[in-house]
Structures are given as C-alpha cells and as structure tokens.
C-alpha atoms as a PDB file:
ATOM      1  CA  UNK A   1     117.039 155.938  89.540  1.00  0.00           C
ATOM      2  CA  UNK A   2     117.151 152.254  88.443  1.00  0.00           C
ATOM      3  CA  UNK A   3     114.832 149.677  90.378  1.00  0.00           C
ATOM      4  CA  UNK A   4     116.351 145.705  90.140  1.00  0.00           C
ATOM      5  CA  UNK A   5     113.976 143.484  90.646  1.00  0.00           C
ATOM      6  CA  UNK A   6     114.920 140.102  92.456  1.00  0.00           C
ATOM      7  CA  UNK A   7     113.005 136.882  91.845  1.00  0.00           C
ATOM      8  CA  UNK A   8     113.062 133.341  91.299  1.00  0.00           C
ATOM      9  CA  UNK A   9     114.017 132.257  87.764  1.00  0.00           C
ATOM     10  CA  UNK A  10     112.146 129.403  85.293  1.00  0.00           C
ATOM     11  CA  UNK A  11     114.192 126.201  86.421  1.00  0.00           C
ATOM     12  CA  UNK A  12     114.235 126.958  90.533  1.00  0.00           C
ATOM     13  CA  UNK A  13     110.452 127.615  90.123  1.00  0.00           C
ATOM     14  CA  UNK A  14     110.142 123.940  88.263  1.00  0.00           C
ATOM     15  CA  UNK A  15     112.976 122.350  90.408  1.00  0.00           C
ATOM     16  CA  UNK A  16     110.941 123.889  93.639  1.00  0.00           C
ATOM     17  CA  UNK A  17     107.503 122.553  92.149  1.00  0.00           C
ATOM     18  CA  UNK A  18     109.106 119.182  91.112  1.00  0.00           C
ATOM     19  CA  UNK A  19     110.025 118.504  95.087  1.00  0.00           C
ATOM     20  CA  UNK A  20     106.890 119.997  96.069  1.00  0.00           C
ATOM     21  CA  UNK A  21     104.526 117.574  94.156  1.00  0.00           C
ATOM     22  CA  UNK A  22     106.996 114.291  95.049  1.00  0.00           C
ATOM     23  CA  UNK A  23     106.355 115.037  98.429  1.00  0.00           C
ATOM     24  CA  UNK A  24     102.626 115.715  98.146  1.00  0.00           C
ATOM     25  CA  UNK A  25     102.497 112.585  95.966  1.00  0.00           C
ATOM     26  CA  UNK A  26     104.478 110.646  98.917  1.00  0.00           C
ATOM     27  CA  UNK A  27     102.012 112.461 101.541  1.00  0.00           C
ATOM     28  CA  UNK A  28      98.891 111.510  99.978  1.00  0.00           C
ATOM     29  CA  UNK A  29      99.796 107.702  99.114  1.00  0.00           C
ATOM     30  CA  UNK A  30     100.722 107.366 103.058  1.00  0.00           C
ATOM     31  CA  UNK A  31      97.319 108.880 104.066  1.00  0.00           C
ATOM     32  CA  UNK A  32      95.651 106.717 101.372  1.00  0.00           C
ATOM     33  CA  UNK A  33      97.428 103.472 103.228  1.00  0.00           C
ATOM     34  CA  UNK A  34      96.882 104.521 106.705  1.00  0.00           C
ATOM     35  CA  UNK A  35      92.903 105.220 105.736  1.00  0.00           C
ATOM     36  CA  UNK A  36      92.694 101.715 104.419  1.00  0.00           C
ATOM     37  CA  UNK A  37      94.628 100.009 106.967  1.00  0.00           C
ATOM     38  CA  UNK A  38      92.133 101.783 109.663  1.00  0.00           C
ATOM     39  CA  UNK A  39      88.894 100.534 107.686  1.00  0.00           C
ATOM     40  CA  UNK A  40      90.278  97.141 107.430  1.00  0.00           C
ATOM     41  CA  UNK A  41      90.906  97.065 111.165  1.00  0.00           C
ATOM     42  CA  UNK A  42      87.620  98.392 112.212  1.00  0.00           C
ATOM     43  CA  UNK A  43      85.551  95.660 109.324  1.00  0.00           C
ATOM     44  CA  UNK A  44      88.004  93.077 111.219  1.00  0.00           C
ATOM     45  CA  UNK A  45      86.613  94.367 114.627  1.00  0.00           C
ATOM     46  CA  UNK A  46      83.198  94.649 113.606  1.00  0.00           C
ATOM     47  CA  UNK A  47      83.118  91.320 111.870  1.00  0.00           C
ATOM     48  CA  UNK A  48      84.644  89.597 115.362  1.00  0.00           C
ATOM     49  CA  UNK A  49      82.034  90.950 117.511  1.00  0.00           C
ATOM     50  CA  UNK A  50      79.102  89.926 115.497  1.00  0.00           C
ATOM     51  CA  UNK A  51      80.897  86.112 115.344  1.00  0.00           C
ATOM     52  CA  UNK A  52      81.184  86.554 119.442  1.00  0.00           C
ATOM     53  CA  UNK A  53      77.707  87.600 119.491  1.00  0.00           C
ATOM     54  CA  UNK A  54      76.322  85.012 116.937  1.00  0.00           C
ATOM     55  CA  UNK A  55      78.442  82.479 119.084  1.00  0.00           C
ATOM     56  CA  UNK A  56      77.158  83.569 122.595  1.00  0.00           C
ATOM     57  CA  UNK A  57      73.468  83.750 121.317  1.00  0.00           C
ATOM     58  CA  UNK A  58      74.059  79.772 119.961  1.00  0.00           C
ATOM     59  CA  UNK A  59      75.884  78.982 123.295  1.00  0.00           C
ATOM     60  CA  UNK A  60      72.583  80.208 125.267  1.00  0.00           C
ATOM     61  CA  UNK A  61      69.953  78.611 122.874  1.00  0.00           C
ATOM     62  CA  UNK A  62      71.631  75.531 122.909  1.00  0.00           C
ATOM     63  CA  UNK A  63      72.143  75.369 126.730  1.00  0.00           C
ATOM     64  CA  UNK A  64      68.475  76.069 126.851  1.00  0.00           C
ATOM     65  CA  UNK A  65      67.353  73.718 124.820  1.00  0.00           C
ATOM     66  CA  UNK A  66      65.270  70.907 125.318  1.00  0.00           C
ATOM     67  CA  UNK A  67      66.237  67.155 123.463  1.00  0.00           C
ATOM     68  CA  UNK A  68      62.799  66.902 123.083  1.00  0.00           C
ATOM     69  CA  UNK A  69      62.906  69.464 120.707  1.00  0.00           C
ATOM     70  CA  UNK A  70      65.908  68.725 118.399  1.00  0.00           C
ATOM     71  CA  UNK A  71      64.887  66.859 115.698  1.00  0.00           C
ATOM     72  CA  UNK A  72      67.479  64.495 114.149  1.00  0.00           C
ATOM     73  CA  UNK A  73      67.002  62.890 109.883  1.00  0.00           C
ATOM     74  CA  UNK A  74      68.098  59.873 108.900  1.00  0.00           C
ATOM     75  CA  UNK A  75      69.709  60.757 105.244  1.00  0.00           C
ATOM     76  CA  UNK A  76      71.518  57.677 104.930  1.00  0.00           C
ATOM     77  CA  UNK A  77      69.037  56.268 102.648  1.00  0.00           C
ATOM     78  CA  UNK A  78      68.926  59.298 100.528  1.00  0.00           C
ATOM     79  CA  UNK A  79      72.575  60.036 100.164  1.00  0.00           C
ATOM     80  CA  UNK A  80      75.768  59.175 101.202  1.00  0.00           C
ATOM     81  CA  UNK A  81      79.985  60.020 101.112  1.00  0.00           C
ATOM     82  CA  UNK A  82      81.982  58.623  98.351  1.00  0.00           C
ATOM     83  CA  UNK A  83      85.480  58.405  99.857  1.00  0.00           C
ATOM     84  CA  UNK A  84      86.807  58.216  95.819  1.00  0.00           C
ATOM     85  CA  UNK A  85      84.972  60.916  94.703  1.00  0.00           C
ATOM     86  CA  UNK A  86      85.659  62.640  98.038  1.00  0.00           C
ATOM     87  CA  UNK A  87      81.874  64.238  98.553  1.00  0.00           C
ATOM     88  CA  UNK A  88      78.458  62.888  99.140  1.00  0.00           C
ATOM     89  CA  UNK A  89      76.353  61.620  96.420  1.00  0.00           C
ATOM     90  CA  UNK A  90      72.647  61.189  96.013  1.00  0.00           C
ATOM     91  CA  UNK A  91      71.036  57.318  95.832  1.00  0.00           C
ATOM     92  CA  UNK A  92      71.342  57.044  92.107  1.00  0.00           C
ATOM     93  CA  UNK A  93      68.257  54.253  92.562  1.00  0.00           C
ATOM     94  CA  UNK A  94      66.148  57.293  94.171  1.00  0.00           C
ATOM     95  CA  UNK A  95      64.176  60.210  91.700  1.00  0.00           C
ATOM     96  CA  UNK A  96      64.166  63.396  92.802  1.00  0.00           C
ATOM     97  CA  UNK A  97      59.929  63.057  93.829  1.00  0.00           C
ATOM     98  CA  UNK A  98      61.639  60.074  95.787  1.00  0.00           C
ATOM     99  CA  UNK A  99      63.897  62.553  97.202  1.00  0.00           C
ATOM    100  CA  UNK A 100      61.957  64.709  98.297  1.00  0.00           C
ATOM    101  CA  UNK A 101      59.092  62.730  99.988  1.00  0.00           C
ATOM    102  CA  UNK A 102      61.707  61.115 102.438  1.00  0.00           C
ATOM    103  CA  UNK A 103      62.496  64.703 103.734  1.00  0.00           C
END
C-alpha cells in the first residue's frame, strides 16, 4: 500500500508568504496613520479648549476689573520703534543701571 502525500511546494509557500507580509506591511502602515491622525486631532482639541478657557478666564478678569488698578509705563523714554530697522531699540544715550531704574 503506497501513501502520497499532498502539500504545498517551496515557491507557493514563498509566493503565499510574500502576499501575506505586503499586506501586513500595508495593514500596519494604515493603523500607524490612523493612530497619528487621532492623536493629532485630540492635541488639536485639547490645545483649543485650554485657549477657550485661557480666553474666557481673561474675558471675566478683565470685565471685572477696576481702572484703578491697571497700571500703564511710559517706555518712550527708554526705548522706541525704528521703522528702518523694523523693531524697537533701546535709548543708546541710556546704560543699562539707567534702564533699569526708570522701570
């Protein structure tokens, strides 16, 4: 009595393993995107409500607030904008001691 074994051969076992892993490969780099995508959309989310909060606290304090009790320098003497150099510049006739003693 003579038994035949049937089974896969060499090259459908690498063809079936080369298919396999280009669609675990294509699997995992579309989980990969989809778990980044969610973090970025729950930072974004997280980020807005903390500016909404930040924004409604500032709204209330400054409704609240008394003129009495916002205090207003004069830096004009100190500093002032360059329109050529595009920024503000210090007083180049004022030290840094002299600086600092008119704050």
């Amino acid at each position: 009595m003579k038994k035949f074994f049937t089974a896969f051969s060499l090259v459908e076992m690498l063809i079936t393993l080369g298919i396999m892993s280009v669609v675990m490969l294509i699997t995992t780099l579309t989980l990969n995107t989809i778990v980044k995508t969610s973090a970025i959309a729950k930072y974004k989310t997280v980020t807005r409500h903390e500016i909404d909060f930040a924004i409604e606290l500032m709204d209330r304090l400054l409704s609240d607030s008394n003129i009495a009790d916002v205090f207003v320098f004069d830096t004009t003497e100190v500093r002032y904008y360059d329109p050529l150099l595009d920024k503000v510049v210090n007083d180049p006739g004022l030290s840094e001691e002299e600086i600092v003693d008119v704050y």
